[in-house]
PDB file of N, CA and C in Angstrom:
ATOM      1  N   UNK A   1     146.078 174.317 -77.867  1.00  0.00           N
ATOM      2  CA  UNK A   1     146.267 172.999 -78.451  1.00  0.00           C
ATOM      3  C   UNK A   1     147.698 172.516 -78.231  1.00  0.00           C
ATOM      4  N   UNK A   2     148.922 173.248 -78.534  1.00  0.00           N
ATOM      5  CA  UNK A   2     150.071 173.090 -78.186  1.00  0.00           C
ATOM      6  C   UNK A   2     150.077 172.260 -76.938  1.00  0.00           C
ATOM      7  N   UNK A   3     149.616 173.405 -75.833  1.00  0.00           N
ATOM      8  CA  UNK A   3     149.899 172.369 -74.613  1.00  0.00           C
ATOM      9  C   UNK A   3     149.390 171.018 -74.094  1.00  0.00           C
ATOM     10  N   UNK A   4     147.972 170.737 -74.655  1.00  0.00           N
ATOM     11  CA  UNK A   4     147.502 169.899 -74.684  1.00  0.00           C
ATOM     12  C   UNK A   4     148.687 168.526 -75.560  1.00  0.00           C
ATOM     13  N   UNK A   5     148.724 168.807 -76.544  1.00  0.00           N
ATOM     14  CA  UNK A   5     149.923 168.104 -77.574  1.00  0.00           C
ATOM     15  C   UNK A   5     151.201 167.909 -76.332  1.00  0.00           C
ATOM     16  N   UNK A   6     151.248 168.853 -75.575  1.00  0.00           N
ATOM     17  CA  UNK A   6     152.689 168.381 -74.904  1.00  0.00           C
ATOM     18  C   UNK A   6     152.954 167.018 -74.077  1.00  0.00           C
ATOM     19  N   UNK A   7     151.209 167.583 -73.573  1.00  0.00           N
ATOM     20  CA  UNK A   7     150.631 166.587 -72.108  1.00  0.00           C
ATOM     21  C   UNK A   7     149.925 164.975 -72.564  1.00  0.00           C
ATOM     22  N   UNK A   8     149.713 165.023 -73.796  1.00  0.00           N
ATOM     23  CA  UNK A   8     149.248 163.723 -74.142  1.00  0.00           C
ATOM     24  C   UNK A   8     149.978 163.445 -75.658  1.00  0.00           C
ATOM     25  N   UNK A   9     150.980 162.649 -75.948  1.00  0.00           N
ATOM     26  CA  UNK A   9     151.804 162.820 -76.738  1.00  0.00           C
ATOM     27  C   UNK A   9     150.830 161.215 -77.463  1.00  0.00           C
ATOM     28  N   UNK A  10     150.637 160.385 -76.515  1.00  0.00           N
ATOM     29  CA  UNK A  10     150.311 158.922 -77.356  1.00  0.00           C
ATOM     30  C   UNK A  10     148.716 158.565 -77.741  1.00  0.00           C
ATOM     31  N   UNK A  11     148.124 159.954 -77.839  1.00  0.00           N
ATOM     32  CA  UNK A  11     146.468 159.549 -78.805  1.00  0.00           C
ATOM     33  C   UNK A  11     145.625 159.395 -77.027  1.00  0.00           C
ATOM     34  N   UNK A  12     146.235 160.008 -75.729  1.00  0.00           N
ATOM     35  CA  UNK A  12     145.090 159.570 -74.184  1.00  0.00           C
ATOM     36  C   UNK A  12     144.105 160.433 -74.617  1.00  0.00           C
ATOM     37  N   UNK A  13     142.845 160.049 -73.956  1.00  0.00           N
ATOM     38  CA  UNK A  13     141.731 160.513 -73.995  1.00  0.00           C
ATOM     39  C   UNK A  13     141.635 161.429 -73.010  1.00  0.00           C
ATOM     40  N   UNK A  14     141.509 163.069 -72.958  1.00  0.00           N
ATOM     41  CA  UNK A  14     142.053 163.522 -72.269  1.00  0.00           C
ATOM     42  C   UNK A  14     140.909 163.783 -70.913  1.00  0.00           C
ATOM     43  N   UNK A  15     139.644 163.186 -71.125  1.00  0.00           N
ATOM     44  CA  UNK A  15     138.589 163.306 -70.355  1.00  0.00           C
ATOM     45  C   UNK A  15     139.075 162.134 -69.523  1.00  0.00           C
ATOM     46  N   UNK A  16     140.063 160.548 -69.627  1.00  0.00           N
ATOM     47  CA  UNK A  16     140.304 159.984 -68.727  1.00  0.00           C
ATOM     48  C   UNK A  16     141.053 160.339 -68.278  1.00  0.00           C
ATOM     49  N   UNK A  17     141.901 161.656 -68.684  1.00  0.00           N
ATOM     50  CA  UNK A  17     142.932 161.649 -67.238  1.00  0.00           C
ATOM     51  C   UNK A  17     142.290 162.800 -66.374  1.00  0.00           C
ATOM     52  N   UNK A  18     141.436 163.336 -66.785  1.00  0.00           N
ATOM     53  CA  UNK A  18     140.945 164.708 -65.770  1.00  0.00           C
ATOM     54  C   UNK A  18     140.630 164.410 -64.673  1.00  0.00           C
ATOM     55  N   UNK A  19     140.574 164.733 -63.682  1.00  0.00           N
ATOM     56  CA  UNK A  19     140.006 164.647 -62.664  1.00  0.00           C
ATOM     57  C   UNK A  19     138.506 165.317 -62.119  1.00  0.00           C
ATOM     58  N   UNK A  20     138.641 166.543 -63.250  1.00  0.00           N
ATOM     59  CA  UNK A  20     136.833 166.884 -63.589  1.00  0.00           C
ATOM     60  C   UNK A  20     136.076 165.838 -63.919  1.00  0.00           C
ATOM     61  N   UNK A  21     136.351 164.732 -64.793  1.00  0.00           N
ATOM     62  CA  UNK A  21     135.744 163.247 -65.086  1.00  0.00           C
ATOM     63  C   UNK A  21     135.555 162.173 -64.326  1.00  0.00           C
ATOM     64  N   UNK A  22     136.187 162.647 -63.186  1.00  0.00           N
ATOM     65  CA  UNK A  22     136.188 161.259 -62.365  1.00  0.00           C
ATOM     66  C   UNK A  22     134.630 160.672 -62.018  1.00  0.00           C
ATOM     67  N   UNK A  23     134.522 159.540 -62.194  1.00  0.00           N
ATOM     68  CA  UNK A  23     132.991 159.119 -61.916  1.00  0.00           C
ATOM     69  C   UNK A  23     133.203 158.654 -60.172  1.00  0.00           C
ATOM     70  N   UNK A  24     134.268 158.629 -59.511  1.00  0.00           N
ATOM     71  CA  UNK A  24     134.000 158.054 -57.883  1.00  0.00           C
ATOM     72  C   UNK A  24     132.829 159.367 -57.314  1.00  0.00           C
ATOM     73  N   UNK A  25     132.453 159.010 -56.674  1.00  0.00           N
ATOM     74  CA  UNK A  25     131.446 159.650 -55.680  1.00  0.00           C
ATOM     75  C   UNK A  25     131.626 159.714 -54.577  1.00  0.00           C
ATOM     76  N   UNK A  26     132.897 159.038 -53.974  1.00  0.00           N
ATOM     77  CA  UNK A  26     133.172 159.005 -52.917  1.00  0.00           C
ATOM     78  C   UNK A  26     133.962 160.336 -52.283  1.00  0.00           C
ATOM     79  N   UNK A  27     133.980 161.075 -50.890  1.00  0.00           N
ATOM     80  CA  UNK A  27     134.788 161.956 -50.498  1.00  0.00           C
ATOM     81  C   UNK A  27     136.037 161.781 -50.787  1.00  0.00           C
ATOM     82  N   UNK A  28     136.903 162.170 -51.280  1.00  0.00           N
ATOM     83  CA  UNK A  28     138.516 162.352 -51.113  1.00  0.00           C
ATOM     84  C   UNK A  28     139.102 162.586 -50.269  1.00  0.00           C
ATOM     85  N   UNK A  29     140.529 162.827 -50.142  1.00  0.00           N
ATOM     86  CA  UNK A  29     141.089 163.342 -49.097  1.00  0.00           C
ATOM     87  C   UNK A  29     141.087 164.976 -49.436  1.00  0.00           C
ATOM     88  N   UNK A  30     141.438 165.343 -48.249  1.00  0.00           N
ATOM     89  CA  UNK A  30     140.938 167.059 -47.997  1.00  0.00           C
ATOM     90  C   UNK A  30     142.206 167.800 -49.151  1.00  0.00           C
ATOM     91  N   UNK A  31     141.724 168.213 -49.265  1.00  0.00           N
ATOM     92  CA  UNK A  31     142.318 169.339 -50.632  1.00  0.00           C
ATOM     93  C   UNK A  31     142.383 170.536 -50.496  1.00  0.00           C
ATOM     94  N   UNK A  32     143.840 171.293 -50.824  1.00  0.00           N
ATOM     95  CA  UNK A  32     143.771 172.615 -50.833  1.00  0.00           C
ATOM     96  C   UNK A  32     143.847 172.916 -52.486  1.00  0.00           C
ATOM     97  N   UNK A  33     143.427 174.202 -52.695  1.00  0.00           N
ATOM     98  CA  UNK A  33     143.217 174.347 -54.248  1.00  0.00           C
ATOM     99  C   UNK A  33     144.132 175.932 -54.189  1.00  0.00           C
ATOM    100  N   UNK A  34     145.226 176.318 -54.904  1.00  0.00           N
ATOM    101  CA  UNK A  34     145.249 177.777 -55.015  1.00  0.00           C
ATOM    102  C   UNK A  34     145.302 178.109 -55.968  1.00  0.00           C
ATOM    103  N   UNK A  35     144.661 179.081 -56.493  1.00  0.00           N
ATOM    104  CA  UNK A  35     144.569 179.396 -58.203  1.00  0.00           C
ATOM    105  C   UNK A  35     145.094 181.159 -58.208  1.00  0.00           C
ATOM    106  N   UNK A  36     145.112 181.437 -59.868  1.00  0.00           N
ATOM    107  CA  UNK A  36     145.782 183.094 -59.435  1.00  0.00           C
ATOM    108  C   UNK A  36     144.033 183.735 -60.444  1.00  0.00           C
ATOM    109  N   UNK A  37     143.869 184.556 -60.479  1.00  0.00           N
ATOM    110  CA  UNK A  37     142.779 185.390 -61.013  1.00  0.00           C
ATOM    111  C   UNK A  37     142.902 185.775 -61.964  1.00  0.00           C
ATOM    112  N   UNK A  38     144.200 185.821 -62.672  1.00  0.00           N
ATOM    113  CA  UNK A  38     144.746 186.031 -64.550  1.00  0.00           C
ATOM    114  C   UNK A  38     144.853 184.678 -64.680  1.00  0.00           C
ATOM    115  N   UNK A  39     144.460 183.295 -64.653  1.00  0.00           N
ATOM    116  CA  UNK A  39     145.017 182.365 -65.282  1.00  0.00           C
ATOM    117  C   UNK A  39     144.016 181.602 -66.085  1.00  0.00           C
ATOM    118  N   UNK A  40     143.836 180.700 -66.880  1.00  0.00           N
ATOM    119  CA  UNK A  40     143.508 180.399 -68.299  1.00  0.00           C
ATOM    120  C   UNK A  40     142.711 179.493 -67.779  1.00  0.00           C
ATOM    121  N   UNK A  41     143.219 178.570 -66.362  1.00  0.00           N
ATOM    122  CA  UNK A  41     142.809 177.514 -65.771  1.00  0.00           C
ATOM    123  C   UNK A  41     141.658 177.858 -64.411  1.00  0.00           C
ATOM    124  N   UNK A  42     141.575 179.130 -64.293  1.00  0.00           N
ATOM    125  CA  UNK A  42     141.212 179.189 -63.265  1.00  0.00           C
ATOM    126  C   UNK A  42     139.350 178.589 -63.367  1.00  0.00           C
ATOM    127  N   UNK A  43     139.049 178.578 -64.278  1.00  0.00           N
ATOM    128  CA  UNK A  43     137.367 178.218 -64.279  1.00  0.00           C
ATOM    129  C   UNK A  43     137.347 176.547 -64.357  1.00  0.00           C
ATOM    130  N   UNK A  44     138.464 175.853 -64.549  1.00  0.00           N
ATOM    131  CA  UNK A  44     138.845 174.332 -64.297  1.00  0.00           C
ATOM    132  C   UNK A  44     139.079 174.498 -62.727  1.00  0.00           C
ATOM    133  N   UNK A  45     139.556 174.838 -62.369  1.00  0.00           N
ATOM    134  CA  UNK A  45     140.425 174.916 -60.573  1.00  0.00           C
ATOM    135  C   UNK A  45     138.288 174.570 -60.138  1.00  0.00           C
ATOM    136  N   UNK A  46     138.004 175.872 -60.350  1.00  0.00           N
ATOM    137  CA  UNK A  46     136.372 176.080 -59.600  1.00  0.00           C
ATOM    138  C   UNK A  46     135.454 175.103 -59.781  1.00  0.00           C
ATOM    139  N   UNK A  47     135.747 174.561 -60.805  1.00  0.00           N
ATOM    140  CA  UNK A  47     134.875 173.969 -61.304  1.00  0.00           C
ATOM    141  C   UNK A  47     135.272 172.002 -60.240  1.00  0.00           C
ATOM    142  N   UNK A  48     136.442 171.808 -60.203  1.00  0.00           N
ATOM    143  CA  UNK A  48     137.108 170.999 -59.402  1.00  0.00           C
ATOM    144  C   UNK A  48     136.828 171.208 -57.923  1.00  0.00           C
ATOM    145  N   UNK A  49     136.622 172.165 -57.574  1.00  0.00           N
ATOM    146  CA  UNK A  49     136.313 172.548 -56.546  1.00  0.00           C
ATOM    147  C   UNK A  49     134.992 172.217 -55.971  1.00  0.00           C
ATOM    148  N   UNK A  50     134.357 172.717 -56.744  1.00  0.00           N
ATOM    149  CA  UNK A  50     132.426 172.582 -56.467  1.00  0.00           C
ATOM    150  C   UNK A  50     132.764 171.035 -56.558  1.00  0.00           C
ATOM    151  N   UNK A  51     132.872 170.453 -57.329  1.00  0.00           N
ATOM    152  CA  UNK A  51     132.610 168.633 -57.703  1.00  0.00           C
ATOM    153  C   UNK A  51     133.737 168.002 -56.587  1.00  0.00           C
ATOM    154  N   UNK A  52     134.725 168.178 -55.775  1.00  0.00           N
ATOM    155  CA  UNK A  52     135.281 167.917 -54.515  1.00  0.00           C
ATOM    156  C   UNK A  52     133.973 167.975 -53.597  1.00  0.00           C
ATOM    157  N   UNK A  53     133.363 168.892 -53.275  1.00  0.00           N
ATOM    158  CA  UNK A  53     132.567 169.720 -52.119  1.00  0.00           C
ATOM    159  C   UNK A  53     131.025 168.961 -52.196  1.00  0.00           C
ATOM    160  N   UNK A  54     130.994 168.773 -53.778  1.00  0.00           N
ATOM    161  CA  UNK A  54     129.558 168.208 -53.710  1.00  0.00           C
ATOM    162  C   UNK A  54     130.002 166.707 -53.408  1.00  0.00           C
ATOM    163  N   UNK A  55     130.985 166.069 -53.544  1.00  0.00           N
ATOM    164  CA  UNK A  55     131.040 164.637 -52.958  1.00  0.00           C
ATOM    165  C   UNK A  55     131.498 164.802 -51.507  1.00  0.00           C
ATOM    166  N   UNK A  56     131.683 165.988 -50.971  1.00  0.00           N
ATOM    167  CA  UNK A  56     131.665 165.716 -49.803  1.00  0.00           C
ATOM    168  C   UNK A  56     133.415 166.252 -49.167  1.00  0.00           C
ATOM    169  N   UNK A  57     134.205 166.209 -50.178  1.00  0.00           N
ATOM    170  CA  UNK A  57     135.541 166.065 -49.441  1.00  0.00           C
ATOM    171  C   UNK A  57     136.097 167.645 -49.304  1.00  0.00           C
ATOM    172  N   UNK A  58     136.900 167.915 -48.246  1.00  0.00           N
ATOM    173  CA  UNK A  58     137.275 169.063 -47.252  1.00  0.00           C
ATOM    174  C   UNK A  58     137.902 169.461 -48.213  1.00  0.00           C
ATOM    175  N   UNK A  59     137.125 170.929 -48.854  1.00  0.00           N
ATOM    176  CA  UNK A  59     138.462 171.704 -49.233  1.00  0.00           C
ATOM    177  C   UNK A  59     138.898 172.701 -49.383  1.00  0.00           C
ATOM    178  N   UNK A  60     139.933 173.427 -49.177  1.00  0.00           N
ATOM    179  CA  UNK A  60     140.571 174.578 -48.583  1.00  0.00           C
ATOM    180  C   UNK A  60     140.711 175.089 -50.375  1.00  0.00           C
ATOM    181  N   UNK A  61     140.140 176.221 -50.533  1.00  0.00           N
ATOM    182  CA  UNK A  61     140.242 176.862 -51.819  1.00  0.00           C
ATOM    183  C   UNK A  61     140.930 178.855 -51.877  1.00  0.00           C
ATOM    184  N   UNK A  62     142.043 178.715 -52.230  1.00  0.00           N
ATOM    185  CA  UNK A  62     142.644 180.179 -52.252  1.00  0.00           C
ATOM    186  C   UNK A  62     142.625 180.560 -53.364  1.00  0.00           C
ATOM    187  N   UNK A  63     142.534 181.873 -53.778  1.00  0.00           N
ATOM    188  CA  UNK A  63     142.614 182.768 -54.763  1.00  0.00           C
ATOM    189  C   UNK A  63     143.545 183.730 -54.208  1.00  0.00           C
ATOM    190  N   UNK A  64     144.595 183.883 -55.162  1.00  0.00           N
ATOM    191  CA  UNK A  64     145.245 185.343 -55.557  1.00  0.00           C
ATOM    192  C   UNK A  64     145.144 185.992 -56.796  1.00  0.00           C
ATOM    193  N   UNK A  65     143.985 186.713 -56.481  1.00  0.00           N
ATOM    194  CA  UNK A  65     142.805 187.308 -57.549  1.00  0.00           C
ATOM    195  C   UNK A  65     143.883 188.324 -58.153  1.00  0.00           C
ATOM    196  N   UNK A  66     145.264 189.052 -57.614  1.00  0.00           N
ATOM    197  CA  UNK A  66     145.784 189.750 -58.899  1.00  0.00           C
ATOM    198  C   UNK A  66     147.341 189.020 -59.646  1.00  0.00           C
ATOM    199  N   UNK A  67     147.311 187.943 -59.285  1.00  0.00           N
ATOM    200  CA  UNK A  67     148.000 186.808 -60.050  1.00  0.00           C
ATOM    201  C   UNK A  67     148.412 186.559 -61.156  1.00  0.00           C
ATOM    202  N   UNK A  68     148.898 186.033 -61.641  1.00  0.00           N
ATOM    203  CA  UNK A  68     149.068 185.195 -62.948  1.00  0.00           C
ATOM    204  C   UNK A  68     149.282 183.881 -62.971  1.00  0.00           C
ATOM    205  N   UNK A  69     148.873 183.182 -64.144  1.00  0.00           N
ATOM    206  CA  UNK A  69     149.080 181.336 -63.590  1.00  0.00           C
ATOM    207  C   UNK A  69     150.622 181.451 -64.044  1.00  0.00           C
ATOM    208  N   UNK A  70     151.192 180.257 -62.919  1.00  0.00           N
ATOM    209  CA  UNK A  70     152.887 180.151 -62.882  1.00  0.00           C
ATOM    210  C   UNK A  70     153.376 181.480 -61.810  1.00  0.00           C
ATOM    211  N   UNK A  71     152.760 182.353 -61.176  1.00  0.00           N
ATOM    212  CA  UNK A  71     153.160 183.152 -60.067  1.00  0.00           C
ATOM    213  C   UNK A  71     154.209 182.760 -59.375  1.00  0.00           C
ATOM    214  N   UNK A  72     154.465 181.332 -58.863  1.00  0.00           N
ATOM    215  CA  UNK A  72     155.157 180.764 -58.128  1.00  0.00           C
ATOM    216  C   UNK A  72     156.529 180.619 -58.955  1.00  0.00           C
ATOM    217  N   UNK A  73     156.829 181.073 -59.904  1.00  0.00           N
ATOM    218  CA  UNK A  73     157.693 181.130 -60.755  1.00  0.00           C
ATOM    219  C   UNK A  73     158.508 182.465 -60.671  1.00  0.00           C
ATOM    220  N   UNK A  74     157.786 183.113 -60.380  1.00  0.00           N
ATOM    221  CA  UNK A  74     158.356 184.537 -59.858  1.00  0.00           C
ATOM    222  C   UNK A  74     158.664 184.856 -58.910  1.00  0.00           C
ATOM    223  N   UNK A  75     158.807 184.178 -57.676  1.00  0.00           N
ATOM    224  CA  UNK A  75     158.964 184.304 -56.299  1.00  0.00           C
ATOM    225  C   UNK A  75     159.975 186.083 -56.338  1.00  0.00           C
ATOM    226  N   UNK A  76     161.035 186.196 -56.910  1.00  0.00           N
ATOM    227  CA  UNK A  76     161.738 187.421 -56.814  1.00  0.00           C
ATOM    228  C   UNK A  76     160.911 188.844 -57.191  1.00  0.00           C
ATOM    229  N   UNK A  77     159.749 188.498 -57.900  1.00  0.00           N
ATOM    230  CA  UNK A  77     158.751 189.598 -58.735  1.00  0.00           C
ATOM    231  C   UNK A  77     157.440 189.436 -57.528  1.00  0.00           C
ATOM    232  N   UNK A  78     156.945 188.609 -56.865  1.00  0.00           N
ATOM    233  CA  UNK A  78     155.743 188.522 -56.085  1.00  0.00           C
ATOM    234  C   UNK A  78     156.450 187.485 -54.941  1.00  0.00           C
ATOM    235  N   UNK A  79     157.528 188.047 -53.889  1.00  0.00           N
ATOM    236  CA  UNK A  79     158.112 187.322 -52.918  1.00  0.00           C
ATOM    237  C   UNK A  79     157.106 187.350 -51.869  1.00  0.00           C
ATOM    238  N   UNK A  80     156.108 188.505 -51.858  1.00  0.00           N
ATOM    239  CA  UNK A  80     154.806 187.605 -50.583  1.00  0.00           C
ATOM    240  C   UNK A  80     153.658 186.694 -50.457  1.00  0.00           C
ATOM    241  N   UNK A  81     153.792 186.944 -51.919  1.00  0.00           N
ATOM    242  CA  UNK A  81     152.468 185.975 -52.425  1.00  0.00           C
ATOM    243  C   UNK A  81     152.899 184.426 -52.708  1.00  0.00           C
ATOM    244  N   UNK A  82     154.083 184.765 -52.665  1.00  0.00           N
ATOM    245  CA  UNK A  82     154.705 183.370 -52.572  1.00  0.00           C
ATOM    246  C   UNK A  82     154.919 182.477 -51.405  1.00  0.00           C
ATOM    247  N   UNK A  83     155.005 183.397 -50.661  1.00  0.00           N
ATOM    248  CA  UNK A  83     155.759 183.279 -49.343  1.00  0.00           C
ATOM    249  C   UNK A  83     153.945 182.354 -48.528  1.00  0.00           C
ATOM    250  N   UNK A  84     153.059 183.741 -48.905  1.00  0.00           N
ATOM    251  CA  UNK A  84     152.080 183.209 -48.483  1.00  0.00           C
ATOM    252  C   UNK A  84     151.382 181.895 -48.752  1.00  0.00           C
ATOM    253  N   UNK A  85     151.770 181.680 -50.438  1.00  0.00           N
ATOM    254  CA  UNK A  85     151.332 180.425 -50.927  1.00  0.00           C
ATOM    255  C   UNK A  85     152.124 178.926 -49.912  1.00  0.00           C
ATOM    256  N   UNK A  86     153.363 179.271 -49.630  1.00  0.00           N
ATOM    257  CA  UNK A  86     154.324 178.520 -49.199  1.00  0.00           C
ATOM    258  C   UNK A  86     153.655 178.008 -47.430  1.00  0.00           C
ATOM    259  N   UNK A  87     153.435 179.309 -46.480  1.00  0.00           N
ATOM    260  CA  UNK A  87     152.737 179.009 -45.587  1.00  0.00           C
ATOM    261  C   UNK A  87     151.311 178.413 -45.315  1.00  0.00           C
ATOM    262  N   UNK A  88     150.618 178.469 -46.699  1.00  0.00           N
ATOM    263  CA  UNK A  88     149.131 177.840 -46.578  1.00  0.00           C
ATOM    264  C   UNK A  88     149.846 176.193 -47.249  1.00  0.00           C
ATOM    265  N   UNK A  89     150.351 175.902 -47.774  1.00  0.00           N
ATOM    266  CA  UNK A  89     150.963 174.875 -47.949  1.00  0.00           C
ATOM    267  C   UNK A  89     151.445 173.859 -46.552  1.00  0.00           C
ATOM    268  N   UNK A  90     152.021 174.909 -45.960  1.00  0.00           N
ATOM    269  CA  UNK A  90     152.922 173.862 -44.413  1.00  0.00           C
ATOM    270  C   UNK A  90     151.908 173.909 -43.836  1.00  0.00           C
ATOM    271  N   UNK A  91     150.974 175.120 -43.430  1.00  0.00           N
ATOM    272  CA  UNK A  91     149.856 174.923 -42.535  1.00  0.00           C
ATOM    273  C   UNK A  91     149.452 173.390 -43.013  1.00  0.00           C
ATOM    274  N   UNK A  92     148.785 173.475 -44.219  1.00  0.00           N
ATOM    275  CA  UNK A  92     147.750 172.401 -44.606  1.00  0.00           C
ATOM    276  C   UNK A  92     148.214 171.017 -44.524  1.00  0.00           C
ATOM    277  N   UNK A  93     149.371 170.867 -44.721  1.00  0.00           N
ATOM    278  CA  UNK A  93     150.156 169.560 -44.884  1.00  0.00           C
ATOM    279  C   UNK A  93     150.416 169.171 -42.984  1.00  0.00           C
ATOM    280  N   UNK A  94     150.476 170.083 -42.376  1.00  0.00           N
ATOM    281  CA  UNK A  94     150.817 169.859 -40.775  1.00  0.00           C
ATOM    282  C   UNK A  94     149.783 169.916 -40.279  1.00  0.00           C
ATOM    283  N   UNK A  95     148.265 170.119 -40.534  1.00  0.00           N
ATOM    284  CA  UNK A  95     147.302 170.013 -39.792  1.00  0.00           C
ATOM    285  C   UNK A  95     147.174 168.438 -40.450  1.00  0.00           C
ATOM    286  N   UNK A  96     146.999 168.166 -41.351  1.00  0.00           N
ATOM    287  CA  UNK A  96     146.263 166.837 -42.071  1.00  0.00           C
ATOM    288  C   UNK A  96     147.340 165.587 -41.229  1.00  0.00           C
TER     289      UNK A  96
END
């Protein structure tokens, strides 16, 4: 609840800002998704995922299944998994 309280401070409805809610039907632009396998969010990430895929739009989905959410915060504690996150990043942004 806290964090929720952080992220919507003025009474938003938090189903309009999700992007799990979105009613377009239309494909998006291509999407990479990376999630870690300890994180709180990760059944939101999947769930975003399938509803991208069923409208159609391209998307590149990674797991670092022994993770934690905020990993990328640790770069000095997990410097390859970072490293790796960092290269699926340039890949994806330089192919598109």
């Amino acid at each position: 609840e806290w964090y929720f309280e952080q992220y919507f401070q003025r009474g938003e409805d938090r189903r309009d800002v999700s992007p799990l809610f979105m009613t377009n039907d239309q494909p998006g632009p291509d999407t990479l998704i990376v999630t870690a396998g300890n994180d709180p969010l990760i059944d939101e990430a999947l769930s975003f995922e399938r509803k991208l895929t069923e409208r159609g739009t391209q998307v590149t989905y990674v797991e670092f299944a022994e993770m934690v959410h905020g990993f990328m915060l640790l770069e000095q504690l997990v410097e390859e998994e970072c490293s790796q996150v960092y290269s699926l990043i340039s890949d994806f942004v330089n192919v598109k």
